[in-house]
C-alpha atoms as a PDB file:
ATOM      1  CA  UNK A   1      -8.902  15.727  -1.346  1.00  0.00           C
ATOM      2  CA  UNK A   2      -9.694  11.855  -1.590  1.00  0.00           C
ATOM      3  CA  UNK A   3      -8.243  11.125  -4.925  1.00  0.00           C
ATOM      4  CA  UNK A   4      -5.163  12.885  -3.662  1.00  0.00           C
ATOM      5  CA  UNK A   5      -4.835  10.904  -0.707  1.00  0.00           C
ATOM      6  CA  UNK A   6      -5.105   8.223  -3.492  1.00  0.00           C
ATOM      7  CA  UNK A   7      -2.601   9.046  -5.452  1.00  0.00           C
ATOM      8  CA  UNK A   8      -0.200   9.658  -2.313  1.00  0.00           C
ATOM      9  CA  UNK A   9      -1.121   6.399  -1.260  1.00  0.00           C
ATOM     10  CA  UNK A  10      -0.470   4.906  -5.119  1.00  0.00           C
ATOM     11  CA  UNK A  11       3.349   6.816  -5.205  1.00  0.00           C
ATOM     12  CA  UNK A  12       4.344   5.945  -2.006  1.00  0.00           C
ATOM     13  CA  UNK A  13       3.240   2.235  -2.040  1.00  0.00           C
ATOM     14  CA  UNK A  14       5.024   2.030  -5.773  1.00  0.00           C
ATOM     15  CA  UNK A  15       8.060   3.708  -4.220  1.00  0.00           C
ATOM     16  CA  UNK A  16       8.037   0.810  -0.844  1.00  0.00           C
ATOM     17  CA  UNK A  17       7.997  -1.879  -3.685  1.00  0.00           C
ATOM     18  CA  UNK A  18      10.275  -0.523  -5.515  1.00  0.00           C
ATOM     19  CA  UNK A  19      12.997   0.240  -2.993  1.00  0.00           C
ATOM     20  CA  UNK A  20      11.945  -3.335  -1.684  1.00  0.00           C
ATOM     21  CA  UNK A  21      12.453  -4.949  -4.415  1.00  0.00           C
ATOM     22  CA  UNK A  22      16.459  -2.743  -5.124  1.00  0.00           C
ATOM     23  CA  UNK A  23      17.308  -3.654  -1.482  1.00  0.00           C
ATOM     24  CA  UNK A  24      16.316  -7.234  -1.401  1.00  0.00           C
ATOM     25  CA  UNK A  25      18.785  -7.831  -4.661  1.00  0.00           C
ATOM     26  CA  UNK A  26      21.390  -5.691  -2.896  1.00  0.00           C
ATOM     27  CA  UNK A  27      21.422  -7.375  -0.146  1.00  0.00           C
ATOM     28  CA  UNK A  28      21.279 -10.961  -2.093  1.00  0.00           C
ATOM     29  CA  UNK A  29      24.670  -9.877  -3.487  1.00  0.00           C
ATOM     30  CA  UNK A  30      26.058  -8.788  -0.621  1.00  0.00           C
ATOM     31  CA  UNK A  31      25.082 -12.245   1.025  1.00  0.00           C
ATOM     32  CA  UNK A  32      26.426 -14.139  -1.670  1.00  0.00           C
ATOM     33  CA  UNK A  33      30.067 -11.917  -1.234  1.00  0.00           C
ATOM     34  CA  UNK A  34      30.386 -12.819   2.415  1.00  0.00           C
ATOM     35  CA  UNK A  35      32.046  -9.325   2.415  1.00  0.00           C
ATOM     36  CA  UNK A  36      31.012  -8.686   5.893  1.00  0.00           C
ATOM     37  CA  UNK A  37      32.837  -4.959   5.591  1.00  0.00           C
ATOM     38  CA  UNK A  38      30.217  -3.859   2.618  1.00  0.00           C
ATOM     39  CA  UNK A  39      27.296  -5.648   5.082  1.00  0.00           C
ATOM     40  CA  UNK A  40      27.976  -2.255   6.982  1.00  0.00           C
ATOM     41  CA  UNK A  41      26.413  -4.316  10.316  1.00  0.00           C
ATOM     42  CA  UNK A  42      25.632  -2.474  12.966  1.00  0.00           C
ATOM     43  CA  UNK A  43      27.420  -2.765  16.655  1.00  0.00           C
ATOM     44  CA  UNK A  44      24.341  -4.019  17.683  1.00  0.00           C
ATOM     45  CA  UNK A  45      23.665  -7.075  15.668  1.00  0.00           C
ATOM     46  CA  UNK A  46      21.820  -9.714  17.754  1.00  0.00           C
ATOM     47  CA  UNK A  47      23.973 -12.996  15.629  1.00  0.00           C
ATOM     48  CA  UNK A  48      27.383 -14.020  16.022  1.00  0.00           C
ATOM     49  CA  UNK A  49      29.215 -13.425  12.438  1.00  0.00           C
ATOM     50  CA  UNK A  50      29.535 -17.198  11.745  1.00  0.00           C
ATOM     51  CA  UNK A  51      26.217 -17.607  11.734  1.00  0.00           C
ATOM     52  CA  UNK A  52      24.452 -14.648   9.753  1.00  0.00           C
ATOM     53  CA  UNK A  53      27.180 -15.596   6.896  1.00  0.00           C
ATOM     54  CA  UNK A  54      25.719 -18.681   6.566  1.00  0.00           C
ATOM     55  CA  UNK A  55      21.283 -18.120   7.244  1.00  0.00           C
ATOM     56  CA  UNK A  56      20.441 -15.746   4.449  1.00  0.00           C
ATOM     57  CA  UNK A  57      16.693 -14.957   6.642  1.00  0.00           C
ATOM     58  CA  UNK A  58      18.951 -13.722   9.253  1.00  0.00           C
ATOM     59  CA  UNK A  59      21.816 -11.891   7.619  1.00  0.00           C
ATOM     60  CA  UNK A  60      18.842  -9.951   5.511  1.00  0.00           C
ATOM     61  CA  UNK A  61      17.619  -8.963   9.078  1.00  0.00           C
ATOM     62  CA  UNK A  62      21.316  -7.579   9.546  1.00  0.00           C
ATOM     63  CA  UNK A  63      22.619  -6.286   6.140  1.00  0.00           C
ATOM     64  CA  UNK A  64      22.494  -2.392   5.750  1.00  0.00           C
ATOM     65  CA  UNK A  65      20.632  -1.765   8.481  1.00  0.00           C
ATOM     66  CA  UNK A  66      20.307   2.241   8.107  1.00  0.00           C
ATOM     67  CA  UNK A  67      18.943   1.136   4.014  1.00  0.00           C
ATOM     68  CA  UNK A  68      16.370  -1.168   5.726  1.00  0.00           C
ATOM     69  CA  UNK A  69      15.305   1.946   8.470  1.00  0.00           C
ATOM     70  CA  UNK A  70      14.975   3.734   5.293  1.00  0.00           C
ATOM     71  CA  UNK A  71      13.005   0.826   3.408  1.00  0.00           C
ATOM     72  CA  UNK A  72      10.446   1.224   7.065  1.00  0.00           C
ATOM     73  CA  UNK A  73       9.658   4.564   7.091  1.00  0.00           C
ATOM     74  CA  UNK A  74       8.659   4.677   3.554  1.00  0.00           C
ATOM     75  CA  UNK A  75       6.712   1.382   4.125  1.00  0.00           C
ATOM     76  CA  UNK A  76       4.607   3.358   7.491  1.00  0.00           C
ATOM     77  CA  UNK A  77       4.353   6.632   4.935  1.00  0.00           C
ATOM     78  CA  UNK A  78       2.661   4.493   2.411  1.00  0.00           C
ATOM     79  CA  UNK A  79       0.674   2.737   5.148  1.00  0.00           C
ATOM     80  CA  UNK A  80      -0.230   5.832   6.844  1.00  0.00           C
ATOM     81  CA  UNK A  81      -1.967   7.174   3.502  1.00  0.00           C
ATOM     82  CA  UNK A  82      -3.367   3.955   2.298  1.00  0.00           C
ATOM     83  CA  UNK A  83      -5.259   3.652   5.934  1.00  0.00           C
ATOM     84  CA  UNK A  84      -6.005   7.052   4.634  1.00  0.00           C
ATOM     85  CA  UNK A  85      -8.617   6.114   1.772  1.00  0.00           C
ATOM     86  CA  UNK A  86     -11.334   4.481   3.650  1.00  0.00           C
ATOM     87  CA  UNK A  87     -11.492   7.135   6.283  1.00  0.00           C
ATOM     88  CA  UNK A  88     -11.613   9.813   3.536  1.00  0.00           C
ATOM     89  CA  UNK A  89     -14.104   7.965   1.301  1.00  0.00           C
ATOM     90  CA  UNK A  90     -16.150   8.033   4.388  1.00  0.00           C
ATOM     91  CA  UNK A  91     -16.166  11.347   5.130  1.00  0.00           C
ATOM     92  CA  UNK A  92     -17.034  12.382   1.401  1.00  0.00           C
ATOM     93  CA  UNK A  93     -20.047  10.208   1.368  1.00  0.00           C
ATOM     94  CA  UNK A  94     -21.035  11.956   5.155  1.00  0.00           C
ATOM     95  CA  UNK A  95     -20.549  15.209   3.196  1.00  0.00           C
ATOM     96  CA  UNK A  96     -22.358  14.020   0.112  1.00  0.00           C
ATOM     97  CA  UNK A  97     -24.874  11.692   1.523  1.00  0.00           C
ATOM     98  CA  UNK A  98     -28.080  14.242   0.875  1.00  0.00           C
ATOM     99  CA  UNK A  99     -26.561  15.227  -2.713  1.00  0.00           C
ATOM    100  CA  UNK A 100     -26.553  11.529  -3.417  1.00  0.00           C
ATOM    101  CA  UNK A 101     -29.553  10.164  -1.489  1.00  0.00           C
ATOM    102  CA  UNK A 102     -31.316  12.729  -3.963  1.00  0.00           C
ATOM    103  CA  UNK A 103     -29.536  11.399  -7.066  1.00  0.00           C
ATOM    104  CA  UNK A 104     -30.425   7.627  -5.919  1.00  0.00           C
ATOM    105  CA  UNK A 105     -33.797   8.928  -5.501  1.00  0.00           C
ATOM    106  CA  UNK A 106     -33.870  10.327  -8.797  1.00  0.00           C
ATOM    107  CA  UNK A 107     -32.391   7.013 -10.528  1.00  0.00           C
ATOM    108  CA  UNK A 108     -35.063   5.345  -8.821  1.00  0.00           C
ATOM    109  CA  UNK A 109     -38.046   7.571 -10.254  1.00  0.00           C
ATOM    110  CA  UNK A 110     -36.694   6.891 -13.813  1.00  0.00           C
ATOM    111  CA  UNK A 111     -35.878   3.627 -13.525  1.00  0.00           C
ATOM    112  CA  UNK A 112     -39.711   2.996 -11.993  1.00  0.00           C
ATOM    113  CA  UNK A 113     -41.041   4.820 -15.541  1.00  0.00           C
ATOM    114  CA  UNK A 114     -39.207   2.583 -17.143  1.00  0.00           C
ATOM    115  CA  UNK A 115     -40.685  -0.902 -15.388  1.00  0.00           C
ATOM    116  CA  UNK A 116     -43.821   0.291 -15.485  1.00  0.00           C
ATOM    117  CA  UNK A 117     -43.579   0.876 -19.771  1.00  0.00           C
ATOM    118  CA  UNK A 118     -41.650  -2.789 -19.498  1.00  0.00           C
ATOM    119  CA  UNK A 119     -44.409  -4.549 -17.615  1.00  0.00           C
ATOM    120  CA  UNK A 120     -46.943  -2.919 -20.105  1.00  0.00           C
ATOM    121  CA  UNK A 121     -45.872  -3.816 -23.187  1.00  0.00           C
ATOM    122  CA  UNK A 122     -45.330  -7.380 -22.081  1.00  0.00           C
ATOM    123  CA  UNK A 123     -49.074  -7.266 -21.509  1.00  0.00           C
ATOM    124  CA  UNK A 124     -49.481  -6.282 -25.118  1.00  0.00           C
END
């Protein structure tokens, strides 16, 4: 279950950069056009026109807005299973914490045999 919750967390995280990354250029070149018909702004942008064509931080906040809802919920679906890991990892030690106590144990017992046949021969 964990290192599927991993791997969710790896794809969707890729995916958010990636989509990122396509919209970010898009909207760059969009910018640059000062083609306000392809911005495809909402009715309820916040800037007047004459201003969001000229700040490129604020016309990004603007351009395409139902690409950058998109670009959000794929960011919270990779945030949602990347908050994921440490809760899981937790519970899988809870599960496994006798299994493993025993193994550390174990480690331990060898690892004393093997001081103790250090320490002698350095007495040698």
């Amino acid at each position: 279950a964990m290192s599927a919750i991993v791997l969710e967390c790896n794809k969707n995280l890729a995916q958010y950069q990636s989509e990122k990354k396509r919209l970010s250029e898009r909207k760059g070149d969009l910018f640059e056009s000062k083609n306000l018909e392809e911005w495809l702004l909402g009715d309820d942008c916040p800037y007047p026109l004459e201003v969001i064509k000229r700040n490129k931080k604020l016309a990004f906040r603007v351009i395409l807005p139902e690409d950058t809802k998109k670009l959000l919920k794929i960011r919270d679906l990779a945030g949602y299973y990347c908050n994921k890991v440490p809760e899981e990892f937790q519970r899988v030690c809870k599960e496994n914490r006798e299994e493993l106590c025993g193994y550390l144990v174990k480690l331990a017992q060898m690892n004393s045999g093997i001081f103790s046949a250090v320490s002698f021969c350095n007495n040698c």
